[in-house]
Protein backbone atom coordinates (compact mmCIF):
# COMPACT_ATOMS: atom_id res chain seq x y z
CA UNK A 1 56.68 -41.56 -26.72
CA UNK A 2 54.94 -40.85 -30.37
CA UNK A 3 52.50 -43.09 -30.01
CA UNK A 4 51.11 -41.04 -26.59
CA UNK A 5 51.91 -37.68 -28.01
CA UNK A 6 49.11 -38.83 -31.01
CA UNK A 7 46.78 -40.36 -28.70
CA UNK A 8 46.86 -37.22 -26.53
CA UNK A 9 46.53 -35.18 -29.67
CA UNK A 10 43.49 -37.16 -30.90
CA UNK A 11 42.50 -36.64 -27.16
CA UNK A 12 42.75 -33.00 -27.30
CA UNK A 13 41.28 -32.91 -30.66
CA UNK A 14 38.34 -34.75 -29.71
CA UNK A 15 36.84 -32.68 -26.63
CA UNK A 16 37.75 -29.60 -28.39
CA UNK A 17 35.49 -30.85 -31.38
CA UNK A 18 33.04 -31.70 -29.06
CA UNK A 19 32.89 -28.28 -27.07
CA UNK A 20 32.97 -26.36 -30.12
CA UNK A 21 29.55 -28.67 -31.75
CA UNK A 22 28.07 -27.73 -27.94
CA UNK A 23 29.34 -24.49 -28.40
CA UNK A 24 27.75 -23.85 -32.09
CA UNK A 25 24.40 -25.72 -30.89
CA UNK A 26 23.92 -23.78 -28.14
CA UNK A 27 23.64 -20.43 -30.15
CA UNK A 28 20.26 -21.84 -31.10
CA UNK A 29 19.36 -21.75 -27.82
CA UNK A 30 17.85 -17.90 -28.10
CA UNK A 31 15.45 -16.55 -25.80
CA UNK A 32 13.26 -13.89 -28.15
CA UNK A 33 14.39 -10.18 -27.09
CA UNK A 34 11.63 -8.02 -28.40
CA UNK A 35 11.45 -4.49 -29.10
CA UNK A 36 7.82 -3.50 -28.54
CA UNK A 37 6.98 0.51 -29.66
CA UNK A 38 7.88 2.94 -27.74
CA UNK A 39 4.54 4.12 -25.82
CA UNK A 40 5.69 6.87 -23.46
CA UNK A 41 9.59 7.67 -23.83
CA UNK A 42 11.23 9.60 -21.08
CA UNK A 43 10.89 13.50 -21.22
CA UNK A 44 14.48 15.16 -20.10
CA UNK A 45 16.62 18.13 -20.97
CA UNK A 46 18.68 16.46 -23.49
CA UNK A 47 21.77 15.68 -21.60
CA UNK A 48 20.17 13.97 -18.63
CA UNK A 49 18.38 11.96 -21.48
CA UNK A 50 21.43 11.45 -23.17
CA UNK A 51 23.22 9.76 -19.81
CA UNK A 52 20.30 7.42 -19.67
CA UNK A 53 20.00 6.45 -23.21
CA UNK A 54 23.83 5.83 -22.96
CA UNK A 55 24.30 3.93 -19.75
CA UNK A 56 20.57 2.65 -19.07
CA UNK A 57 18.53 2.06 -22.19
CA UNK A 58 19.78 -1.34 -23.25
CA UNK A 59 18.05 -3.28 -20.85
CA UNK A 60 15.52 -0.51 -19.39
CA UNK A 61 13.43 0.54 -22.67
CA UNK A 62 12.32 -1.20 -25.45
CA UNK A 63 14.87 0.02 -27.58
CA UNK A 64 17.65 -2.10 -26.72
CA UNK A 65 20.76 -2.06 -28.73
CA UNK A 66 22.69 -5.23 -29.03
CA UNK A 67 26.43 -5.59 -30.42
CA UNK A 68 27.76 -8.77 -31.70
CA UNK A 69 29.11 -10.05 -28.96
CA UNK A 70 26.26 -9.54 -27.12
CA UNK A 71 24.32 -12.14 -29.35
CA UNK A 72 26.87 -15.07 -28.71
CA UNK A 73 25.48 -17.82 -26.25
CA UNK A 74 25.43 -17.82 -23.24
CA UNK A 75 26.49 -14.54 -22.78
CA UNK A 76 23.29 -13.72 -25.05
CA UNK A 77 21.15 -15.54 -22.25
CA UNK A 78 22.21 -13.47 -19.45
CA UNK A 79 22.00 -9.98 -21.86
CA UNK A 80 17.72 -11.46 -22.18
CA UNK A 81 17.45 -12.01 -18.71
CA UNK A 82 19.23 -8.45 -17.84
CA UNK A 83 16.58 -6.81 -20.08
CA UNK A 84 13.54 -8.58 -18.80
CA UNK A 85 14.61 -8.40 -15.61
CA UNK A 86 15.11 -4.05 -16.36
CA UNK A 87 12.34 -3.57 -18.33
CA UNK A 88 9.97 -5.02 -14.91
CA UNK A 89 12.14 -2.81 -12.71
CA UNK A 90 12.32 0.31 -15.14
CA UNK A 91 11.28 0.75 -18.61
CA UNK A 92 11.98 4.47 -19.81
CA UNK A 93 9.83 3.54 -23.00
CA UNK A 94 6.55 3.48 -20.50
CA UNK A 95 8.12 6.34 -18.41
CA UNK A 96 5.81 9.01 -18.77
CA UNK A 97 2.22 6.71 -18.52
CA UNK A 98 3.79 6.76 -14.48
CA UNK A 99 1.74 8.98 -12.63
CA UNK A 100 4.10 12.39 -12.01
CA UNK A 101 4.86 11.30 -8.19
CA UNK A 102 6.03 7.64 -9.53
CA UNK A 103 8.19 9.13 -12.28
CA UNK A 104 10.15 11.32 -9.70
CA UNK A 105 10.34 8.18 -7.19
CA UNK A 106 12.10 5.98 -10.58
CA UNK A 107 14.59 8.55 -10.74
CA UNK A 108 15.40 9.23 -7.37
CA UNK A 109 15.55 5.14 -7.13
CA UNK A 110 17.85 5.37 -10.27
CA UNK A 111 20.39 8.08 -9.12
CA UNK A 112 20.74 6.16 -5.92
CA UNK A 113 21.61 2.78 -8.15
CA UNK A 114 24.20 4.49 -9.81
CA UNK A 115 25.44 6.77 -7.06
CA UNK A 116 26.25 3.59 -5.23
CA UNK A 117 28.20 1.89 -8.17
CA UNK A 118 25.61 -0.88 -8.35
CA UNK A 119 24.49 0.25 -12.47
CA UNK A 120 25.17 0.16 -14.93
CA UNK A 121 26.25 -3.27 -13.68
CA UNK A 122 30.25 -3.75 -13.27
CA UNK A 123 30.27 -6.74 -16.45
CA UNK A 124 27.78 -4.76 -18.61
CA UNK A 125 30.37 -1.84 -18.22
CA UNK A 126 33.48 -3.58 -18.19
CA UNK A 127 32.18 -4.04 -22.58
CA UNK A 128 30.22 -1.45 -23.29
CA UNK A 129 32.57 1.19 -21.68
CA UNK A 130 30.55 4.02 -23.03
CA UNK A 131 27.93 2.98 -20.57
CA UNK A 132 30.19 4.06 -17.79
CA UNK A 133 28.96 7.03 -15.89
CA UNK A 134 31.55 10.03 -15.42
CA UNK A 135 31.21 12.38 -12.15
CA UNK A 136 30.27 15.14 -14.23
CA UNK A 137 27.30 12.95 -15.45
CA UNK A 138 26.37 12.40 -11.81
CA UNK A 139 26.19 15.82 -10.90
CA UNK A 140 23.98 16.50 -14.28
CA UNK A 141 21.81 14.17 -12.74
CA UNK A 142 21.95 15.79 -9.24
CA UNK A 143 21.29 18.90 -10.54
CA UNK A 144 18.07 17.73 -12.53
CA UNK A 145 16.83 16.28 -9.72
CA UNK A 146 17.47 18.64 -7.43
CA UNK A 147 15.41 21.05 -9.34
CA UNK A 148 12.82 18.65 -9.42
CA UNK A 149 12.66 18.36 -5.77
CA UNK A 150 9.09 19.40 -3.80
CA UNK A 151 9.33 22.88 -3.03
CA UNK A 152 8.62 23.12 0.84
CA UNK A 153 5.97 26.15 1.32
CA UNK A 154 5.66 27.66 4.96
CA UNK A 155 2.50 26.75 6.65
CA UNK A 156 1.20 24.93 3.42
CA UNK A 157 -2.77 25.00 3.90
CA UNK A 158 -3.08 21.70 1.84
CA UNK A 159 -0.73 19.94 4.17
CA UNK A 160 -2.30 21.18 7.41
CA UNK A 161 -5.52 20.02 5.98
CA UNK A 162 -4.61 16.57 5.32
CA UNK A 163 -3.09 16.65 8.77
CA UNK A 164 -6.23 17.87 10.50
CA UNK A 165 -8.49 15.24 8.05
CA UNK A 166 -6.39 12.63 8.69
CA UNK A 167 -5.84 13.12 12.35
CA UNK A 168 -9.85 13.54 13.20
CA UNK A 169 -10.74 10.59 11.41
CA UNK A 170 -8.40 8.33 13.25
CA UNK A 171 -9.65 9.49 16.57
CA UNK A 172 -13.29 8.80 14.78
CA UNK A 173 -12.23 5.32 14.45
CA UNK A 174 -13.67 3.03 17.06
CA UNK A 175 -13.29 -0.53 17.51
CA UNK A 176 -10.59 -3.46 16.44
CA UNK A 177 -10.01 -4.84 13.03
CA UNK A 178 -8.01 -7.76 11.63
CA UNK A 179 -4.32 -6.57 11.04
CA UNK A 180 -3.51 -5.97 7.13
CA UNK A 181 -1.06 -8.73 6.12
CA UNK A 182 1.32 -8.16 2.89
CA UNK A 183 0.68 -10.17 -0.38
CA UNK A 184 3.99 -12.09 1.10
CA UNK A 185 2.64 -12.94 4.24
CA UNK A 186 4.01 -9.90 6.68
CA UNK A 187 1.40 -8.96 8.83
CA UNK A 188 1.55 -5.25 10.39
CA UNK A 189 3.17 -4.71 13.41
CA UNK A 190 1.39 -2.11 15.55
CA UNK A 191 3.95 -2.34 18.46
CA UNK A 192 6.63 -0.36 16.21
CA UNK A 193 5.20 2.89 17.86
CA UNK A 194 7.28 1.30 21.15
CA UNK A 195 10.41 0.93 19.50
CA UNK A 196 13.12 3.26 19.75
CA UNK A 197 13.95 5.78 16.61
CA UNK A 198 17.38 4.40 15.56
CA UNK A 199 17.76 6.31 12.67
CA UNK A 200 16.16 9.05 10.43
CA UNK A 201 16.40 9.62 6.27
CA UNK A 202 14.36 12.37 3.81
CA UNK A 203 12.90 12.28 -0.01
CA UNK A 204 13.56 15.59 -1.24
CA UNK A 205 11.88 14.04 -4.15
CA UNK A 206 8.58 13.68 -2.49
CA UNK A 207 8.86 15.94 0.33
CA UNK A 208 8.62 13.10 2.98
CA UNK A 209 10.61 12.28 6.22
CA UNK A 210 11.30 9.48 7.76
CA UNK A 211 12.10 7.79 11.15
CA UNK A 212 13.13 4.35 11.11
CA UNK A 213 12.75 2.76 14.31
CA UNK A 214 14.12 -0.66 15.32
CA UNK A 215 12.66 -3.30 17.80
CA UNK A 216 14.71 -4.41 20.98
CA UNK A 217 16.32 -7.02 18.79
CA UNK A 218 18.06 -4.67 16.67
CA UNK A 219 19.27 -2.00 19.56
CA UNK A 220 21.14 -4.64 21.14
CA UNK A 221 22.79 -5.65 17.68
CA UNK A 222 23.88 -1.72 17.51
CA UNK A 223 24.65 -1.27 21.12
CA UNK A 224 26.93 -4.52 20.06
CA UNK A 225 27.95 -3.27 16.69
CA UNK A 226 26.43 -6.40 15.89
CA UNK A 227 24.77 -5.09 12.71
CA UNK A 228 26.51 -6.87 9.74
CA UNK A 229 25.33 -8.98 9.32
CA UNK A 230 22.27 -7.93 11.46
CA UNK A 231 21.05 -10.83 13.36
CA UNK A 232 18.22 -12.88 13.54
CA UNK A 233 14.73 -11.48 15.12
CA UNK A 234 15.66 -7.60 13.77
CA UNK A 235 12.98 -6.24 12.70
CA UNK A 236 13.00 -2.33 11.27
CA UNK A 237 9.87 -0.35 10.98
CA UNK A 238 10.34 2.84 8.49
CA UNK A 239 7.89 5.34 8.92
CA UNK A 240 6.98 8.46 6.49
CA UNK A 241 5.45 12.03 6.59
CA UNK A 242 4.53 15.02 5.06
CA UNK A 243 7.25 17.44 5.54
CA UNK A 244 5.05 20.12 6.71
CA UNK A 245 7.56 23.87 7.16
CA UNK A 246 6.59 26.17 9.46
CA UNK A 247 6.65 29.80 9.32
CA UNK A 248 10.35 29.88 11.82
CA UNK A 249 11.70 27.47 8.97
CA UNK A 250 11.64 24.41 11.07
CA UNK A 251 9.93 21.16 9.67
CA UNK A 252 8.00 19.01 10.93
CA UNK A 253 5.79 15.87 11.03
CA UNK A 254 2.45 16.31 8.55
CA UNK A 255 0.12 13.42 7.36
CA UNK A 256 1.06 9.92 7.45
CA UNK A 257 1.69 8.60 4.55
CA UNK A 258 3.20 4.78 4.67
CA UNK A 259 5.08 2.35 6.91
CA UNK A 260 7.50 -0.28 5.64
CA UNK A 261 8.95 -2.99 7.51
CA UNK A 262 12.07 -5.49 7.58
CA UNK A 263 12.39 -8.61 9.57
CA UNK A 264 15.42 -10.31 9.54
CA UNK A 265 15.39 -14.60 9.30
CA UNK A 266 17.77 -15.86 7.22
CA UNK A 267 16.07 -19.27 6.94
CA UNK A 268 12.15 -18.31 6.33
CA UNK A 269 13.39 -15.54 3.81
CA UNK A 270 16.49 -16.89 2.09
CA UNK A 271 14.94 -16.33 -1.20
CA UNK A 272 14.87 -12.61 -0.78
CA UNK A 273 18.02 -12.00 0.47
CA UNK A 274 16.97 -12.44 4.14
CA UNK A 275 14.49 -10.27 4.86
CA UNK A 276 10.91 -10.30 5.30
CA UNK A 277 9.48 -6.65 3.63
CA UNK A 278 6.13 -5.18 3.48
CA UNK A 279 4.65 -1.84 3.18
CA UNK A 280 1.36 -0.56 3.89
CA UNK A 281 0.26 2.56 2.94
CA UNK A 282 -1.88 5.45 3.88
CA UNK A 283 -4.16 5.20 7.50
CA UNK A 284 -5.57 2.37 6.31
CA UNK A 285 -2.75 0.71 5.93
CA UNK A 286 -3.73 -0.91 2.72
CA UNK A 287 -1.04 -3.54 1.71
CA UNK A 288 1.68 -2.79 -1.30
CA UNK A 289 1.69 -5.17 -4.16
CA UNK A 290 -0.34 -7.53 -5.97
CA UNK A 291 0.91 -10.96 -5.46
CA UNK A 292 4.37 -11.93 -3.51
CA UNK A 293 6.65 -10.73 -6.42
CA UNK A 294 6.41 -7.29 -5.30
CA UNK A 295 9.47 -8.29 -2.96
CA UNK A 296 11.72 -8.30 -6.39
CA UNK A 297 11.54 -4.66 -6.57
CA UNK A 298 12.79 -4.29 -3.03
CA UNK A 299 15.84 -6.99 -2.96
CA UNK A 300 16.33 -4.95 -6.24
CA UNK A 301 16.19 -1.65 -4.80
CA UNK A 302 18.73 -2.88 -1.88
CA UNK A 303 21.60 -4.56 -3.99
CA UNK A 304 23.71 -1.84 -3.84
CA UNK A 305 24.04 -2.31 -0.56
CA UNK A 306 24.23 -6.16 0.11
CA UNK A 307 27.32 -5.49 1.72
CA UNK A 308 25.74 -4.03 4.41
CA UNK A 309 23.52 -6.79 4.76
CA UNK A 310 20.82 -4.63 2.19
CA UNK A 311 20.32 -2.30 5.03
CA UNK A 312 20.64 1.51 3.41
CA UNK A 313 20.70 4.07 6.21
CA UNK A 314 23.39 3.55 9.14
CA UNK A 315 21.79 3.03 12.67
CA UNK A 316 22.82 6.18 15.02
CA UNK A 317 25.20 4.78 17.43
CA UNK A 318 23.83 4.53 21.09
C-alpha cells in the first residue's frame, strides 16, 4: 500500500507540475491591448456618462481599465477579444466624429442591449460588480433618451417635401434594372410589397415607423405558433418611414427611408446565427455595408434575443 500511495503522489505531483509550467507559459501568450487617444469622447450630462464609463467603457473606448485578474491567461485572451470585438461595435472614444443621427441610433442600440440583460455581459459582471446596471440607472438612461427623441411637428413642410420629391421621382422612373444585391450576397426582394404586415415597431430616436411584413412561409409558422425556432424558407422584410403627424394628431407614412430583410436557412447561414440579412437604403436601394462583415453588427445587435431565435418584435397573432 506505501509503495502506490508514493507512486500516486509522484503521479499527482507530476501533472500538477506540468499544468502549472503550461499554466506560467501561457501568460506569455498576450495579445497587445492598446489604448489609442481619445479622439472624440462621448458628450452626456454627467450621470448618463457616468453609467457608461462604469458599466461600458472597458471594452467600448480606448480607455480600458484592466484589474489583475483580468491580465491572467486565458481569461486575459477573452478580456482582448471582448474589447476588440466592442471597440468595432461601439467605441465611446470616437463617439462624437458619428454623424448626430448615428450617435442617437448607438444609444438607442445600447439601451436596448442592456434593457434586455444581454450587457454588460453576465461573466464581465459577475467580477466587476460595479459594472452592474441598477433600475434607477435604466431609467436615467430612458429619460436622456427620451428627451433626445425627434420631436414630431404637425404637417412638417420638410417631410411633406421629401414625400412629394421622393414620390414624383419614382413614378419618373421608367424601365427595369438589375436588383441591388448585399455585400453578403442577399439580393432584394421586390415581392415583399405582397406579403402580409405581421407586425409593426417605431424609433422614437429617429422618428421612423416600421411595418415588418413576412412572406407566406412565415404566416403559416405563426398561424402554427411555429415561430421558435422559425423555420426554414421565412423570410421577414422590415420596412421604414418618415413619421409624418398630421394636424388631427394622427401619424402617418412619409418618405421611404430603408428596407431590411431576414431569410431564415440554417445550413447556408450557420455562421451568422441563421439568418441571411441585408439592408438597402433610400429609393435606390443602395446596399448597407462594405464587404460581408457588416453581418457582425447585426448577429450582434440580435443576441439579446437568441432565445427567440434573434427575432426582436413578436409576430401579431392571426
Amino acid at each position: 500500500m506505501g509503495k502506490r500511495t508514493t507512486r500516486s503522489h509522484k503521479t499527482f505531483l507530476l501533472i500538477a507540475s506540468i499544468l502549472l509550467l503550461i499554466f506560467i507559459c501561457i501568460q506569455f501568450i498576450r495579445p497587445e491591448i492598446k489604448n489609442p487617444p481619445v479622439t472624440a469622447d462621448l458628450q452626456a450630462p454627467v450621470p448618463v456618462k457616468a453609467i457608461f464609463q462604469r458599466a461600458c467603457y472597458d471594452c467600448h473606448s480606448n480607455e480600458t481599465n484592466l484589474h489583475w485578474f483580468d491580465k491572467i491567461s486565458p481569461v486575459y485572451w477573452r478580456v482582448a477579444k471582448h474589447v476588440e470585438t466592442g471597440r468595432e461595435v461601439l467605441n465611446f472614444s470616437s463617439f462624437n466624429n458619428l454623424a448626430p443621427a448615428d450617435q442617437k441610433g448607438k444609444l438607442w442600440e445600447a439601451f436596448n442591449q442592456i434593457a434586455l440583460g444581454a450587457m454588460p455581459l453576465k461573466d464581465y459582471q459577475f467580477v466587476h460588480t460595479s459594472a452592474k446596471i441598477s433600475a434607477a440607472d435604466l431609467a436615467i438612461l430612458k429619460k436622456y433618451l427620451t428627451e433626445m427623441a425627434v420631436k414630431q411637428k404637425p404637417e412638417d413642410t420638410a417631410k411633406i417635401n421629401a414625400l412629394n420629391k421622393q414620390s414624383a421621382l419614382l413614378q419618373s422612373s421608367a424601365g427595369a434594372s438589375p436588383l441591388p444585391t448585399a455585400p453578403n450576397g442577399v439580393t432584394y426582394i421586390p415581392d415583399y410589397k405582397n406579403w402580409q404586415p405581421i407586425s409593426t415597431t417605431e424609433r422614437f430616436d429617429n422618428g421612423t415607423m416600421r411595418v415588418i411584413f413576412g412572406n407566406d412561409i412565415a404566416v403559416k409558422a405563426i398561424k402554427e405558433n411555429h415561430i421558435n425556432p422559425w423555420p426554414n424558407g421565412t423570410i421577414f422584410a422590415k420596412v421604414a418611414w418618415d413619421q409624418l403627424a398630421g394636424k388631427d394628431g394622427n401619424i402617418k407614412t412619409g418618405a421611404f427611408k430603408q428596407i431590411e430583410y431576414m431569410i431564415k436557412d440554417n445550413k447556408k447561414y450557420a455562421a451568422t446565427a441563421g439568418w441571411g440579412w441585408a439592408r438597402f437604403k433610400t429609393p435606390k436601394m443602395i446596399p448597407y455595408g462594405k464587404n460581408a462583415m457588416f453581418t457582425t453588427e447585426c448577429v450582434n445587435c440580435h443576441k439579446p434575443v437568441a432565445n427567440q431565435d434573434f427575432v426582436f418584435t413578436p409576430p401579431i397573432k392571426f
